[in-house]
Each structure stands twice: as structure tokens, then as C-alpha cells.
Protein backbone atom coordinates (compact mmCIF):
# COMPACT_ATOMS: atom_id res chain seq x y z
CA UNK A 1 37.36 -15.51 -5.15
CA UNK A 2 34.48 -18.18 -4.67
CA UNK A 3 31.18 -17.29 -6.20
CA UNK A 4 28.83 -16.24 -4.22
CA UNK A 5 24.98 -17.23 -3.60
CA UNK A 6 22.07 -14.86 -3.10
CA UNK A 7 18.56 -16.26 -2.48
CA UNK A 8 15.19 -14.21 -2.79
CA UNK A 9 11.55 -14.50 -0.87
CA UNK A 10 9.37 -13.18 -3.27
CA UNK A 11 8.94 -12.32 -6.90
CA UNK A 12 7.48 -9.17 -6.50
CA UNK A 13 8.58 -5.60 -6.40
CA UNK A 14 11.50 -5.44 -3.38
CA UNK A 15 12.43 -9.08 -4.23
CA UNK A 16 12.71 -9.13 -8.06
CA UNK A 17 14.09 -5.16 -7.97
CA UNK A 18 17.12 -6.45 -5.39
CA UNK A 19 17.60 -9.27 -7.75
CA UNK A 20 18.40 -7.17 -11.10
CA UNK A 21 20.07 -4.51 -9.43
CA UNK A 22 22.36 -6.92 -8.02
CA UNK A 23 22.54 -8.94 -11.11
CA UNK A 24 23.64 -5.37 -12.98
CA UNK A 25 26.48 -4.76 -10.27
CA UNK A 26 27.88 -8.37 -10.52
CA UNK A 27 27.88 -10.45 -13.28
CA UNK A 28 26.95 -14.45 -13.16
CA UNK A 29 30.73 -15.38 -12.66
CA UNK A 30 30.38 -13.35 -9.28
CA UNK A 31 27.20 -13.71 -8.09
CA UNK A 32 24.36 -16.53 -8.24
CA UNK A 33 20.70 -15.63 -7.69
CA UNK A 34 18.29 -17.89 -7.06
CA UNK A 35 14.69 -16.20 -6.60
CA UNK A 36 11.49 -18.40 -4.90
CA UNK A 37 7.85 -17.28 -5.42
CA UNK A 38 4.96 -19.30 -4.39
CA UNK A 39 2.49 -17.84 -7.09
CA UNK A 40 2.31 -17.36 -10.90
CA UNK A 41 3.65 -14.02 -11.56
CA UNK A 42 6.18 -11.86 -10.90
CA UNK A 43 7.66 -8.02 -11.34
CA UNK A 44 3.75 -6.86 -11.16
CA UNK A 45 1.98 -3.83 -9.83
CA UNK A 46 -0.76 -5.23 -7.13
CA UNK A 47 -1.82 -1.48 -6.96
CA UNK A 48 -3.56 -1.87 -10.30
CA UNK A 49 -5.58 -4.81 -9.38
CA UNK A 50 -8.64 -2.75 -8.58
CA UNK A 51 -8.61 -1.12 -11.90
CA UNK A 52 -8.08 -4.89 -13.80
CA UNK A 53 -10.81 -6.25 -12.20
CA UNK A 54 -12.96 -3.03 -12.97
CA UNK A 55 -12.29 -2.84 -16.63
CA UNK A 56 -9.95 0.16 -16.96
CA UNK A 57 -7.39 -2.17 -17.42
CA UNK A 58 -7.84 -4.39 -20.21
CA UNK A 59 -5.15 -7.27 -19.87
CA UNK A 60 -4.28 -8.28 -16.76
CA UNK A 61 -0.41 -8.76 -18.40
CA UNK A 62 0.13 -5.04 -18.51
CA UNK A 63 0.19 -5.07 -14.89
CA UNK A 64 3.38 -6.88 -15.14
CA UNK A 65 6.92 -5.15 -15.23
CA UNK A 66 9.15 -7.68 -15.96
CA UNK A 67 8.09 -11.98 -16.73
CA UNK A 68 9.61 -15.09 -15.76
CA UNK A 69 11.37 -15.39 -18.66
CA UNK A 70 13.11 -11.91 -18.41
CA UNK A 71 14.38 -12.49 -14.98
CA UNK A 72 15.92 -15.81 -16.59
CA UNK A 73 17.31 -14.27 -19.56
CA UNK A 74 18.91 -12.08 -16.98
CA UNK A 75 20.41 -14.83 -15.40
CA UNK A 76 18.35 -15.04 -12.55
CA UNK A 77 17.44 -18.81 -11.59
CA UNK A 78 13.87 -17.78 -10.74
CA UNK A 79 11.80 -20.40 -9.40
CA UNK A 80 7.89 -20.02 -9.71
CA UNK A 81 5.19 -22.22 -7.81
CA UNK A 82 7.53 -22.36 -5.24
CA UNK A 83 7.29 -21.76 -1.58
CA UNK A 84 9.89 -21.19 1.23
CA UNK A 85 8.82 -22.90 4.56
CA UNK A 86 11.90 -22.80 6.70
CA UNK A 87 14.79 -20.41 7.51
CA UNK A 88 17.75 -21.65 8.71
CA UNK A 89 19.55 -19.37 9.97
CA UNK A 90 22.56 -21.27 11.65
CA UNK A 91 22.89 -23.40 8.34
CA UNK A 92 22.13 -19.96 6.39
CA UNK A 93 20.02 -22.15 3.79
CA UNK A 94 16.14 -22.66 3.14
CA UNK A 95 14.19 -24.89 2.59
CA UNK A 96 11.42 -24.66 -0.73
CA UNK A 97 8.35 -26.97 -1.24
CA UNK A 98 7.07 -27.26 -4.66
CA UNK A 99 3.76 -26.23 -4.68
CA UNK A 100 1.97 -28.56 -7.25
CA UNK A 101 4.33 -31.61 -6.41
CA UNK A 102 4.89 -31.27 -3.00
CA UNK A 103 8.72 -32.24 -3.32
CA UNK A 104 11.30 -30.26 -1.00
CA UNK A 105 14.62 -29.48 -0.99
CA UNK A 106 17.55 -27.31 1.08
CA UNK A 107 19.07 -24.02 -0.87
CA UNK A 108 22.15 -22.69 0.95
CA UNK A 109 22.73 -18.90 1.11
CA UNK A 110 25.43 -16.08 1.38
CA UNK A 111 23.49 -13.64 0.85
CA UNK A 112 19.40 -13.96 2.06
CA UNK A 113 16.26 -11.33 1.07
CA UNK A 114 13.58 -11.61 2.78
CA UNK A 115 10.50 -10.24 0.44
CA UNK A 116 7.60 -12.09 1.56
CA UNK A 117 5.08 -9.34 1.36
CA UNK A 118 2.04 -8.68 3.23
CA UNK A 119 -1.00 -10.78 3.30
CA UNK A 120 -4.84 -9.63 3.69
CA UNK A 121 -6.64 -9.59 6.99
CA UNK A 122 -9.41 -12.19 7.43
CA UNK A 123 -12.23 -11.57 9.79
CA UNK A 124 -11.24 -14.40 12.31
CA UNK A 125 -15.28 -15.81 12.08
CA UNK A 126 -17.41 -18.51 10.30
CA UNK A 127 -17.41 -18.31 6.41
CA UNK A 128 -14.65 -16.42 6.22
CA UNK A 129 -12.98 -18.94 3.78
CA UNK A 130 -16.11 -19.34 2.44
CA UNK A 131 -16.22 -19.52 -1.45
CA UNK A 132 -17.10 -16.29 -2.82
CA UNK A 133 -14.99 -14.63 -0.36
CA UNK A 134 -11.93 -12.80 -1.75
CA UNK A 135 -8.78 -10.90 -0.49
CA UNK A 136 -7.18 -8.79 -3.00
CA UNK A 137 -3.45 -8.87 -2.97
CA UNK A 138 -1.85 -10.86 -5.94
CA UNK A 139 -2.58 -11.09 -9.17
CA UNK A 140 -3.52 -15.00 -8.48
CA UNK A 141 -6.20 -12.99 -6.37
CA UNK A 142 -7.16 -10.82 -8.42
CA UNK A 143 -7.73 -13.78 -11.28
CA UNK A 144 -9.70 -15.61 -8.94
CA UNK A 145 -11.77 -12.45 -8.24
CA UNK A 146 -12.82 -12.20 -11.63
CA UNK A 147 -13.59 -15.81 -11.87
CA UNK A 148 -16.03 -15.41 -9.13
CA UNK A 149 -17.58 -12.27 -10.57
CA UNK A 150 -18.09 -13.85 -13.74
CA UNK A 151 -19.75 -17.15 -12.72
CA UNK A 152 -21.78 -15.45 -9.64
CA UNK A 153 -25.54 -15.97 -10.20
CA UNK A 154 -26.60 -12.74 -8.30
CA UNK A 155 -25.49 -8.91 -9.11
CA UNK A 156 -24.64 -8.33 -5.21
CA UNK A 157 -21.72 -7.01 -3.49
CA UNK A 158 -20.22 -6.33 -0.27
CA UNK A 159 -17.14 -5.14 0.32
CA UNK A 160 -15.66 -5.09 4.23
CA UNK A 161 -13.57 -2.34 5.02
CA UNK A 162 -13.32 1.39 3.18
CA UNK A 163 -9.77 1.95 3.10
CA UNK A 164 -7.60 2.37 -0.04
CA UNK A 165 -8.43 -1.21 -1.43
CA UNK A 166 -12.23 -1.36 0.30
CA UNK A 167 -12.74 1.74 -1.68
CA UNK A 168 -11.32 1.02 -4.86
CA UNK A 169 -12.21 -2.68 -5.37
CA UNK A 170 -16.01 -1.02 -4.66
CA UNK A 171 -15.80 1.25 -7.83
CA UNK A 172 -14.68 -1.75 -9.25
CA UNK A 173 -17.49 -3.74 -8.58
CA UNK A 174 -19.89 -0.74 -9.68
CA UNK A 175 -18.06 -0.84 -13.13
CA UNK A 176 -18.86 -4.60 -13.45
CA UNK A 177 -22.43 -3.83 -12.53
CA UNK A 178 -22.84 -4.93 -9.41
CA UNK A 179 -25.05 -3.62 -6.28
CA UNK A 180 -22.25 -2.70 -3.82
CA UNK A 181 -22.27 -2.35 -0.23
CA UNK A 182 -19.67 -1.30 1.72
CA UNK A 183 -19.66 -2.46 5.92
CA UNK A 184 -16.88 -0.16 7.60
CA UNK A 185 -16.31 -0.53 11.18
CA UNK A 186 -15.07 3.64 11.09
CA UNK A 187 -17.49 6.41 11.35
CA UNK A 188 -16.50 7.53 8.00
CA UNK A 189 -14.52 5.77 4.79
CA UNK A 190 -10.74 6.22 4.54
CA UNK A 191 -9.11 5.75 7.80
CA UNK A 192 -6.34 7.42 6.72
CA UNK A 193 -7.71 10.73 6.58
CA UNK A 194 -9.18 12.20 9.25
CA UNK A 195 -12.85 11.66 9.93
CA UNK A 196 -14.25 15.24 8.27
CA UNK A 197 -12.05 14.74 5.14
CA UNK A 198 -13.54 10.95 5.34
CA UNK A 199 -16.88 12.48 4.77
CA UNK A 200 -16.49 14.49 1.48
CA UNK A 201 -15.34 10.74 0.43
CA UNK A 202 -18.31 9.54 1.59
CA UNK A 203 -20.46 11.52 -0.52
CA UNK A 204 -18.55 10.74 -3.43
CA UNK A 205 -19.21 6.84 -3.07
CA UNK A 206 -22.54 7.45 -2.33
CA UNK A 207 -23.09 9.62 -5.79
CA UNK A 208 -21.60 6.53 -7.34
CA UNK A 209 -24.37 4.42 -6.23
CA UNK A 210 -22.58 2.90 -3.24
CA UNK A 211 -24.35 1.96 0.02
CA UNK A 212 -22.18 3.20 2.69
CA UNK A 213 -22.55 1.99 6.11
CA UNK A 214 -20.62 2.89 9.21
CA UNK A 215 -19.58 2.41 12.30
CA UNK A 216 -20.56 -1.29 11.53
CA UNK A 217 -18.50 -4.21 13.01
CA UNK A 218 -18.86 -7.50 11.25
CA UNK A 219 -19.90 -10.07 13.21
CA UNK A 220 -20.06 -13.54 10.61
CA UNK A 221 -21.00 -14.24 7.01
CA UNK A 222 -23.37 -16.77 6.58
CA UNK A 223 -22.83 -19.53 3.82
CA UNK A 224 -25.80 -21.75 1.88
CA UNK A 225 -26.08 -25.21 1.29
CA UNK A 226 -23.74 -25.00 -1.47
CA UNK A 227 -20.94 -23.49 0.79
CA UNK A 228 -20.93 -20.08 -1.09
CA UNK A 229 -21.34 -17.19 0.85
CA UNK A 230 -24.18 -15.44 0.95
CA UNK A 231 -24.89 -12.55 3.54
CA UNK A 232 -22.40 -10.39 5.68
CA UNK A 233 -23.66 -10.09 9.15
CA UNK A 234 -23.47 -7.26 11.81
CA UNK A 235 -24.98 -6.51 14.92
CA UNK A 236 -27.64 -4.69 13.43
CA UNK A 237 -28.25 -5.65 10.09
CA UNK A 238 -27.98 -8.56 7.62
CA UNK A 239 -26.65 -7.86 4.26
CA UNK A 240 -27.08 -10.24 0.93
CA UNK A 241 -24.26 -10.80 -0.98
CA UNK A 242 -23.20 -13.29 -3.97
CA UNK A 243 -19.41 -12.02 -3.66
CA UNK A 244 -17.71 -10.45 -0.80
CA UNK A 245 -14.23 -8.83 -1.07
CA UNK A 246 -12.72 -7.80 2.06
CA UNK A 247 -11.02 -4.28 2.12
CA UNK A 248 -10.03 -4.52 6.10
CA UNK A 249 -6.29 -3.90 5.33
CA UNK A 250 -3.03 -6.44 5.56
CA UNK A 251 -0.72 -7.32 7.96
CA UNK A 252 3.20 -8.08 7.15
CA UNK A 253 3.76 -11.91 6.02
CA UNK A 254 6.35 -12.46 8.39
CA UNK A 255 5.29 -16.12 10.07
CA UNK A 256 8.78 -17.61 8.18
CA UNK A 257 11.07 -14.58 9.31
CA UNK A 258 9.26 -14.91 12.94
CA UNK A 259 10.21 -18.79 12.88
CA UNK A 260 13.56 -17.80 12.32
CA UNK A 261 14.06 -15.82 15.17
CA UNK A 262 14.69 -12.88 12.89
CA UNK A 263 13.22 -9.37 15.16
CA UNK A 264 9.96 -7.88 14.41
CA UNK A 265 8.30 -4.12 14.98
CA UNK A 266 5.45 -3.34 17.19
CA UNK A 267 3.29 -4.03 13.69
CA UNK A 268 4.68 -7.64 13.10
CA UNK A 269 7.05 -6.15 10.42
CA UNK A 270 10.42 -7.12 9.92
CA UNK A 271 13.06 -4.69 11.33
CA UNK A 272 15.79 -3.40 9.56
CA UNK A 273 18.63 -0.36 9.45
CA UNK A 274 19.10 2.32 6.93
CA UNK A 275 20.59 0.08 4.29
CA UNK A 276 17.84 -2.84 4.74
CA UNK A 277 19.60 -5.26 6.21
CA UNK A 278 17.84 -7.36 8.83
CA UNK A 279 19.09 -5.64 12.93
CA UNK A 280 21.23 -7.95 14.03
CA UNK A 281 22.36 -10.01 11.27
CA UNK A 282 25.13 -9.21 8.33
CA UNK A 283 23.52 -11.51 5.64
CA UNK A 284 19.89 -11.12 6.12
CA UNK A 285 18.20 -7.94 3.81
CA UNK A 286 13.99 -7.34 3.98
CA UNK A 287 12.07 -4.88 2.11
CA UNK A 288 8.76 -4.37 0.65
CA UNK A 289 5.26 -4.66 2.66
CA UNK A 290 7.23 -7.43 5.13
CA UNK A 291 9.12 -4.46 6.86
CA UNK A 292 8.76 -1.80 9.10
CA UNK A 293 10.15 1.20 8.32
CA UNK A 294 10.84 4.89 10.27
CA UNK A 295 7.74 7.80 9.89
CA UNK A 296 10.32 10.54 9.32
CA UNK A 297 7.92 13.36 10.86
CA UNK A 298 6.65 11.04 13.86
CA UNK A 299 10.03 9.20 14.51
CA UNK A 300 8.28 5.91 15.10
CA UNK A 301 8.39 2.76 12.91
CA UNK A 302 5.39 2.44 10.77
CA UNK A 303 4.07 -0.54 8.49
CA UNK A 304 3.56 1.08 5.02
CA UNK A 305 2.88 -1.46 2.45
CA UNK A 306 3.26 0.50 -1.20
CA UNK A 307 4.74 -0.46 -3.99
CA UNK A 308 7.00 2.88 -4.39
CA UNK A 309 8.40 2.05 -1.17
CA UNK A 310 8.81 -1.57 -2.04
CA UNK A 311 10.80 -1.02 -5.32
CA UNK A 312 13.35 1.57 -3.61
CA UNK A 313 13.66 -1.26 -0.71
CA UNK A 314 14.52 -3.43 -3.47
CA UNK A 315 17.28 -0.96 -5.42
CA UNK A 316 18.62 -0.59 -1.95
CA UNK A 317 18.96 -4.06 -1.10
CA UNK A 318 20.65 -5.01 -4.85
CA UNK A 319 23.04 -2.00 -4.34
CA UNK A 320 24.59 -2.95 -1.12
CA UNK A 321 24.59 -6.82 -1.84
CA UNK A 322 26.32 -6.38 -5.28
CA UNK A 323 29.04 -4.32 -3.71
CA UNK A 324 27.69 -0.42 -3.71
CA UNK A 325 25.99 1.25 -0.50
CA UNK A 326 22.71 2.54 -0.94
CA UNK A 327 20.31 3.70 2.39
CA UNK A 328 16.19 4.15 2.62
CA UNK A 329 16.11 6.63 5.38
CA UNK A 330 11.84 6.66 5.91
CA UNK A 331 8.72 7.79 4.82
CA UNK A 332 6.27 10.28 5.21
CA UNK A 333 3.74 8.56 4.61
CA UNK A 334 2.25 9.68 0.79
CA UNK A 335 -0.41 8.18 -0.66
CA UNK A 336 -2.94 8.94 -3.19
CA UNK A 337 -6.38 7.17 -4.61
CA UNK A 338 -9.74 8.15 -6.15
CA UNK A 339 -13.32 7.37 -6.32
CA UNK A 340 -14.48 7.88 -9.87
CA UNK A 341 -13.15 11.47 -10.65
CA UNK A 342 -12.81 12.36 -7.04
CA UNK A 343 -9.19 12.31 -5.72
CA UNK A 344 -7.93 11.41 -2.24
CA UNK A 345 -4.36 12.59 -1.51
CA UNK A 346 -2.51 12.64 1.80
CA UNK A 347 1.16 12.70 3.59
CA UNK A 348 2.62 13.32 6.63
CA UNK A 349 0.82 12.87 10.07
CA UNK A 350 -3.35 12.67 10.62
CA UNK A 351 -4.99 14.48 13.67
CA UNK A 352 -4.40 10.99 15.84
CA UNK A 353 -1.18 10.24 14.77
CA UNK A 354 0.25 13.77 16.11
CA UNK A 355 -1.58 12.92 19.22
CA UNK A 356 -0.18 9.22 19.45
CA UNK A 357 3.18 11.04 19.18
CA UNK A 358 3.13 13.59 21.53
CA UNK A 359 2.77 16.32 19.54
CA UNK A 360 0.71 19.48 19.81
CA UNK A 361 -1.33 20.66 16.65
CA UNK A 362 -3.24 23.42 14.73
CA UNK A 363 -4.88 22.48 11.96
CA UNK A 364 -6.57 24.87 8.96
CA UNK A 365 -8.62 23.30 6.29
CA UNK A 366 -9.41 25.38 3.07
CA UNK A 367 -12.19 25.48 0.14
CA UNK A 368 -10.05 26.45 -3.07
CA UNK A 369 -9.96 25.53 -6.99
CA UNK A 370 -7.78 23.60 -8.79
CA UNK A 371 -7.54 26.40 -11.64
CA UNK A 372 -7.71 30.05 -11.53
CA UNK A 373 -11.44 30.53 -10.57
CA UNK A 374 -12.55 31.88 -13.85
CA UNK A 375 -10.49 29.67 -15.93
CA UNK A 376 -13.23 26.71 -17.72
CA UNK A 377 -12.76 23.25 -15.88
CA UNK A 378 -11.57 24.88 -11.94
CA UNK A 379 -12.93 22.60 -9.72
CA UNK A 380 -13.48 22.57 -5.89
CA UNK A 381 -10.71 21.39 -3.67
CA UNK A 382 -10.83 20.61 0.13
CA UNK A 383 -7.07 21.30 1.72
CA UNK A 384 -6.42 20.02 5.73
CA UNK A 385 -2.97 21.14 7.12
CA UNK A 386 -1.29 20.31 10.12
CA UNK A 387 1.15 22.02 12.06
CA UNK A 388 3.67 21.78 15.21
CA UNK A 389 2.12 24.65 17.85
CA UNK A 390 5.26 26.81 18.25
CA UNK A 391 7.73 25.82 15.81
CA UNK A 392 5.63 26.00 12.64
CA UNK A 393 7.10 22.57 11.68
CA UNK A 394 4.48 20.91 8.67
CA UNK A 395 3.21 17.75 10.39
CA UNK A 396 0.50 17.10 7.48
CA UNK A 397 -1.50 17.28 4.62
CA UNK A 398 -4.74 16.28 2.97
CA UNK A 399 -6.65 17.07 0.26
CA UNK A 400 -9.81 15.63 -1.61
CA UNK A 401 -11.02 17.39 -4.61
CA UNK A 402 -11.32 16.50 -8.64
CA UNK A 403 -8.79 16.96 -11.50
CA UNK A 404 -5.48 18.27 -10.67
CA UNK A 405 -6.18 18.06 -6.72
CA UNK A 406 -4.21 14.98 -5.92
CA UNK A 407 -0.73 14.94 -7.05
CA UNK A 408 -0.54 18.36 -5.34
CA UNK A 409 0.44 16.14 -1.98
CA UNK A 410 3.63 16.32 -3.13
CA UNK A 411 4.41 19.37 -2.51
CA UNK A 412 3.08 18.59 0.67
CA UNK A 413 5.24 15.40 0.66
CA UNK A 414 8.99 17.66 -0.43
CA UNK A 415 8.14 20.02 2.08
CA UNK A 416 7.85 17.22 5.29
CA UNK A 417 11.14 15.58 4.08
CA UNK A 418 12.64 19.02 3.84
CA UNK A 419 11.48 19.72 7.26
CA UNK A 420 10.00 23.22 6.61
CA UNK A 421 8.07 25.36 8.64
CA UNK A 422 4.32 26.54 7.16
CA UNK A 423 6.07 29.65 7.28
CA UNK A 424 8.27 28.54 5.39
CA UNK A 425 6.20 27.03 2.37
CA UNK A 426 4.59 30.19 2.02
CA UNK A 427 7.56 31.63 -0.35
CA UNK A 428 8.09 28.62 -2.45
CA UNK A 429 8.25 29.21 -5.81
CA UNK A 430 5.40 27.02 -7.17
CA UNK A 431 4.52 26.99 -11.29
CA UNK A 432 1.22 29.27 -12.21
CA UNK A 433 -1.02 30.05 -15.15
CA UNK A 434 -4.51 30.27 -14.69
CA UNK A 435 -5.16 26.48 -16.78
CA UNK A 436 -3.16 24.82 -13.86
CA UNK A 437 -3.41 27.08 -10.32
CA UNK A 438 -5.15 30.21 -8.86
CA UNK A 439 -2.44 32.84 -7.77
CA UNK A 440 -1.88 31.24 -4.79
CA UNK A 441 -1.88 27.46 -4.91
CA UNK A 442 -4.56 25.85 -2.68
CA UNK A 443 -1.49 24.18 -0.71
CA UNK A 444 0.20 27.71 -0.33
CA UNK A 445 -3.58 28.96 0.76
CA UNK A 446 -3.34 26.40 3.73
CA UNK A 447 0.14 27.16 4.67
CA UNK A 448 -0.70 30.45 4.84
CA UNK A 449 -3.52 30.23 7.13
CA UNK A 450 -1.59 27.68 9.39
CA UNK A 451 1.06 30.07 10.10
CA UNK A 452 -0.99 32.82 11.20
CA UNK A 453 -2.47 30.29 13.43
CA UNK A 454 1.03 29.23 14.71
CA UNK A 455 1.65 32.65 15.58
CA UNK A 456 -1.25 33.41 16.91
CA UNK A 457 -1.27 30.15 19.51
């Protein structure tokens, strides 16, 4: 039996996590890997950028899993500063350009993963390249953040967009002392909740010293003589800044796979079945933020780019190409953040999203405590639940609140993959003691109150 080839887009979490599980299936005598990534690093968590660049995070090396020179020792022919411009998928080979020397060259393929990732969106409008300006999605980004931030002659700060990254990379930028302003085009911070759970966010930033303003559309950023950036502009208002990060979300890095012919979602993202290989094609895998993949309460194909997601893609991918089977049947959609001590949790489906899909609704929201109410440190807690009129079926949950209100998604998050009813959730046999829950768990408190509602609609 001839040995076989597999080639790798990206260094990062799906790419690098197909290549070792792979490489643990089949030894070097079986299988050759042969990894490409255009940057410096690999194996590293992007989701801990925010808190590098703010200081909670000393070294920006413990954000990295697994170096260079571990892939290699693995036997991994990992290839750094080195970017893929061309499938070929008739010749099932690539071609690389090194990035410092510009030299280019043809790698041939049995087995291809595409893990190109997802790149920042960029206000299409003057100065957006400006220097100064920063998107946040590698650690090379994150590096040159803190380069800016360190020689930048003024202490302010806009940030452009409040989603997950708009609102973390602006506590950031508090912790390094700047003036922060954040422009968001929504009527309240975090998109992904719904507008009144947006709001109890909103206070929080402001409390930190953050200058919130909505339902504000960007319209340019205006650049000095210099060509730094120095203002972000809206209709209404002009807004000084000596570094602007933009927090407006990212969009799958699929230009090579799109070259290729290879099919794309209604979000640009790659499409794939339940064992992540590409529809259509028997040696073409894709995971990580480059791929669409199936909302398990909504039935429609979402773009989620996370790195939990991105590392299973990756396991997936390794198992089935070194010989096992291994599927990644969706999401629901979990996700979790905070703003200093306040924390932002949701899964499942938002108010809009249950609309979009054709669904009908009741929704509860509840005021509870995080401990047993006379137990030192209980804190408030805000709980939003979702459910199917009729059937009772959990569509989705969100909760803001402090210590101990975040992680409690996931029992939001078992019970959506489960498929239970509100009803349902009511008898589950959650852990108490007064240090960690009241009697009835804030999450039980909503299901409660949504099934009476179910019934009563």
C-alpha cells in the first residue's frame, strides 16, 4: 500500500487538531502531513486575545496549545509563513507562496483540509486600512495591537461594533488605560441577545467607564497628515481616536475554497456533511470558522465561528481521514463572555431567530440569585427563556448576571440538544446547597414559568 498525502489550510484549531488526530491513527509510514499557515503561530486560542492585550494574560505564549516544533516532532511537515493561493481541484494539489520570499511551488494531495478560518469585517470606507486601525483575529493581530497601543501618543479609543469581541477588546482597552468609545450600529450592545437583555449589558459597560453609543452607523474614519487614523465618523457625531479596533464581526475566509469551485452556504461558509467532508467531493474535509454548520433547534445552517466548535471539527476530520468515522451533527448555538464581573451567557434561538424560522414563541424572563438568597456573596441574575407555543419544546436561553450566572447556559445548552420540553426541565435533578443555588435554580425558575405559559397559550 502506497503512502498516502494529507495537506492542511491552516495552523489553527480545526487544522492542526485534524492533523494530530490523524497523525495518532496512522503512523508516518502510512500517512504524510504536510500543514501550510500563512502567519507565525499555530495550535493557539484567538478567544484569549482580548484578555492578552488587556493584561490578564501575561505572555502572549500561554495562549498557545501546541508550537511549531511540537507539530514537527510529531511528524507533521508544518510549514509556517506560508500561504495557499490556489486549489486545484482536478490536479488535487495546491499551490503555496512563501510569504517573506515570494517563491511558489505545487503540493499534490490525497487527502485535502480546508481550515482557512474566518477573517474580520472591514468597514468598506476611507481609512479603513488606515494605520492605527486593527482587526482582532490572530495572534499576529493581536501583537500588532499591542504595538500600536504602546507607541500611540494619545489615551483614546474607539472600538466599532459591541458584539463578543467589540465588547471584550473594550474592557481591554479600559485595563490599558485608555478612554474608550464604543460606535454600535444596534440599539443596544450584544447582538446576540435580544435587545432588553442587551441593555443590562449596557449598563455594565457604562459602570466601567465606557461611552456607549447606539444605533450609530459609521460612515468614514478620517486619517492626519501622518496617515494614522484619527477620528471615527457617523452621521451625527465625530469621535477622536488614536487607535481604533473594529468589533463588527467576521465573515468565513473562503475566497480560495470559492476559486475552487468548492459550494458555499447562504453565509459564504463552506458546506459540508455530518463527517466534515466538503458536499460533493470524497477528498475535500473543512472545519473551523470557514464552515457552515446545522442550528440543531432552527434546522438551518448557521456560521458559528468558536473555537470549541473548531477543535471538534478538527477531531472529526483526523478521525475519518486516518481510517475511523467520527460525525459533528450541529450546534445550538452556546456562547458565553463578560464585562468585568458581569457575565453574558446564551444558547439556543433569540426572539428573531424563532421568527426567521417560522416558529411561534413565549418567552418568560426572571430576576433570581445565584446563591440561596441569604447565603453571603448571592448575586442578582437576569434569566430569558424561550419556548415553542404548543409543544413546550426549549427554543432558548439567556442569562446576564455576576458570579456563578454564566456557565449555568449549559444546562440550558444539554437540555436543547436533548430536545426537552420546559415541562420537562422542570424535574431535572440539578446539584443544591445554599453556597451554589437557591432551591430552585434560576434556570428551573424560568422553565417553570414558561410552561405555565405554554399551557396557558
Amino acid at each position: 500500500m502506497s503512502k498516502q498525502r494529507m495537506v492542511v489550510i491552516g495552523g489553527d484549531a480545526a487544522g492542526m487538531s485534524a492533523a494530530s488526530r490523524a497523525r495518532r491513527l496512522k503512523g508516518p509510514e502510512e500517512l504524510e502531513i504536510v500543514a501550510f499557515e500563512r502567519g507565525h503561530f499555530t495550535s493557539y486560542s484567538a478567544c484569549g486575545i482580548p484578555y492578552w492585550v488587556g493584561g490578564d494574560v501575561d505572555d502572549r505564549d500561554a495562549l498557545i496549545a501546541r508550537t511549531p516544533e511540537e507539530h514537527r516532532a510529531r511528524g507533521i511537515d508544518l510549514r509556517l509563513r506560508t500561504e495557499v493561493t490556489e486549489i486545484d481541484v482536478a490536479g488535487r494539489r495546491v499551490r503555496a507562496r512563501d510569504v517573506d520570499s515570494g517563491g511558489e511551488s505545487w503540493t499534490s494531495y490525497d487527502s485535502l483540509v480546508v481550515a482557512t478560518g474566518a477573517r474580520p469585517v472591514r468597514p468598506q470606507m476611507s481609512g479603513a486600512d488606515a494605520e492605527g486601525v486593527h482587526g482582532v483575529q490572530t495572534l499576529d493581530d493581536g501583537q500588532e495591537l499591542l504595538d500600536t497601543l504602546t507607541r500611540a501618543r494619545g489615551r483614546r479609543a474607539v472600538v466599532v461594533g459591541a458584539g463578543y469581541i467589540g465588547v471584550e477588546m473594550a474592557e481591554a482597552l479600559i485595563n490599558r488605560g485608555f478612554e474608550v468609545t464604543v460606535v454600535n450600529r444596534g440599539s443596544e450592545p450584544m447582538s446576540t441577545l435580544d435587545a432588553d437583555m442587551g441593555r443590562l449589558v449596557h449598563r455594565a459597560m457604562e459602570g466601567l467607564g465606557i461611552t456607549m453609543v447606539n444605533d450609530a452607523e459609521v460612515t468614514g474614519l478620517l486619517t492626519g497628515g501622518d496617515g494614522r487614523v484619527r477620528a471615527v465618523v457617523t452621521e451625527d457625531a465625530e469621535y477622536p481616536a488614536d487607535v481604533v479596533v473594529l468589533g463588527i464581526g467576521v465573515r468565513p475566509e473562503t475566497a480560495l475554497a470559492e476559486a475552487a469551485g468548492l459550494p458555499l452556504g447562504p453565509h459564504g461558509g463552506l458546506l459540508t456533511d455530518l463527517g466534515m467532508r466538503v458536499r460533493g467531493r470524497t477528498d475535500i474535509w473543512a472545519g473551523g470558522d470557514c464552515v457552515e454548520v446545522l442550528d440543531l433547534v432552527s434546522g438551518q445552517e448557521r456560521h458559528v465561528p468558536l473555537g470549541t466548535h473548531a477543535n471538534k471539527h478538527g477531531q472529526v476530520i483526523g478521525t475519518n481521514i486516518g481510517g475511523g468515522y467520527a460525525t459533528f451533527p450541529g450546534v445550538v448555538g452556546t456562547a458565553v463572555s463578560k464585562v468585568c464581573d458581569l457575565e453574558i451567557a446564551r444558547t439556543g434561538l433569540r426572539e428573531k431567530d424563532a421568527r426567521r424560522a417560522g416558529l411561534q414563541y413565549e418567552t418568560v424572563i426572571v430576576e433570581s440569585t445565584s446563591r440561596a438568597g441569604y447565603y453571603p456573596g448571592a448575586s442578582p441574575m437576569t434569566v430569558k427563556m424561550l419556548a415553542e407555543r404548543r409543544t413546550g419544546r426549549l427554543l432558548g436561553v439567556q442569562i446576564v448576571g455576576r458570579e456563578g450566572a454564566g456557565k449555568r447556559v449549559d444546562i440550558a445548552a444539554v437540555a436543547l440538544t436533548a430536545g426537552m420540553t420546559v415541562e420537562g426541565m422542570t424535574a431535572l435533578d440539578l446539584g443544591y446547597a445554599p453556597p451554589f443555588s437557591p432551591v430552585w435554580d434560576p434556570v428551573l425558575v424560568a422553565a417553570r414559568k414558561a410552561a405555565a405559559k405554554v399551557r396557558n397559550s
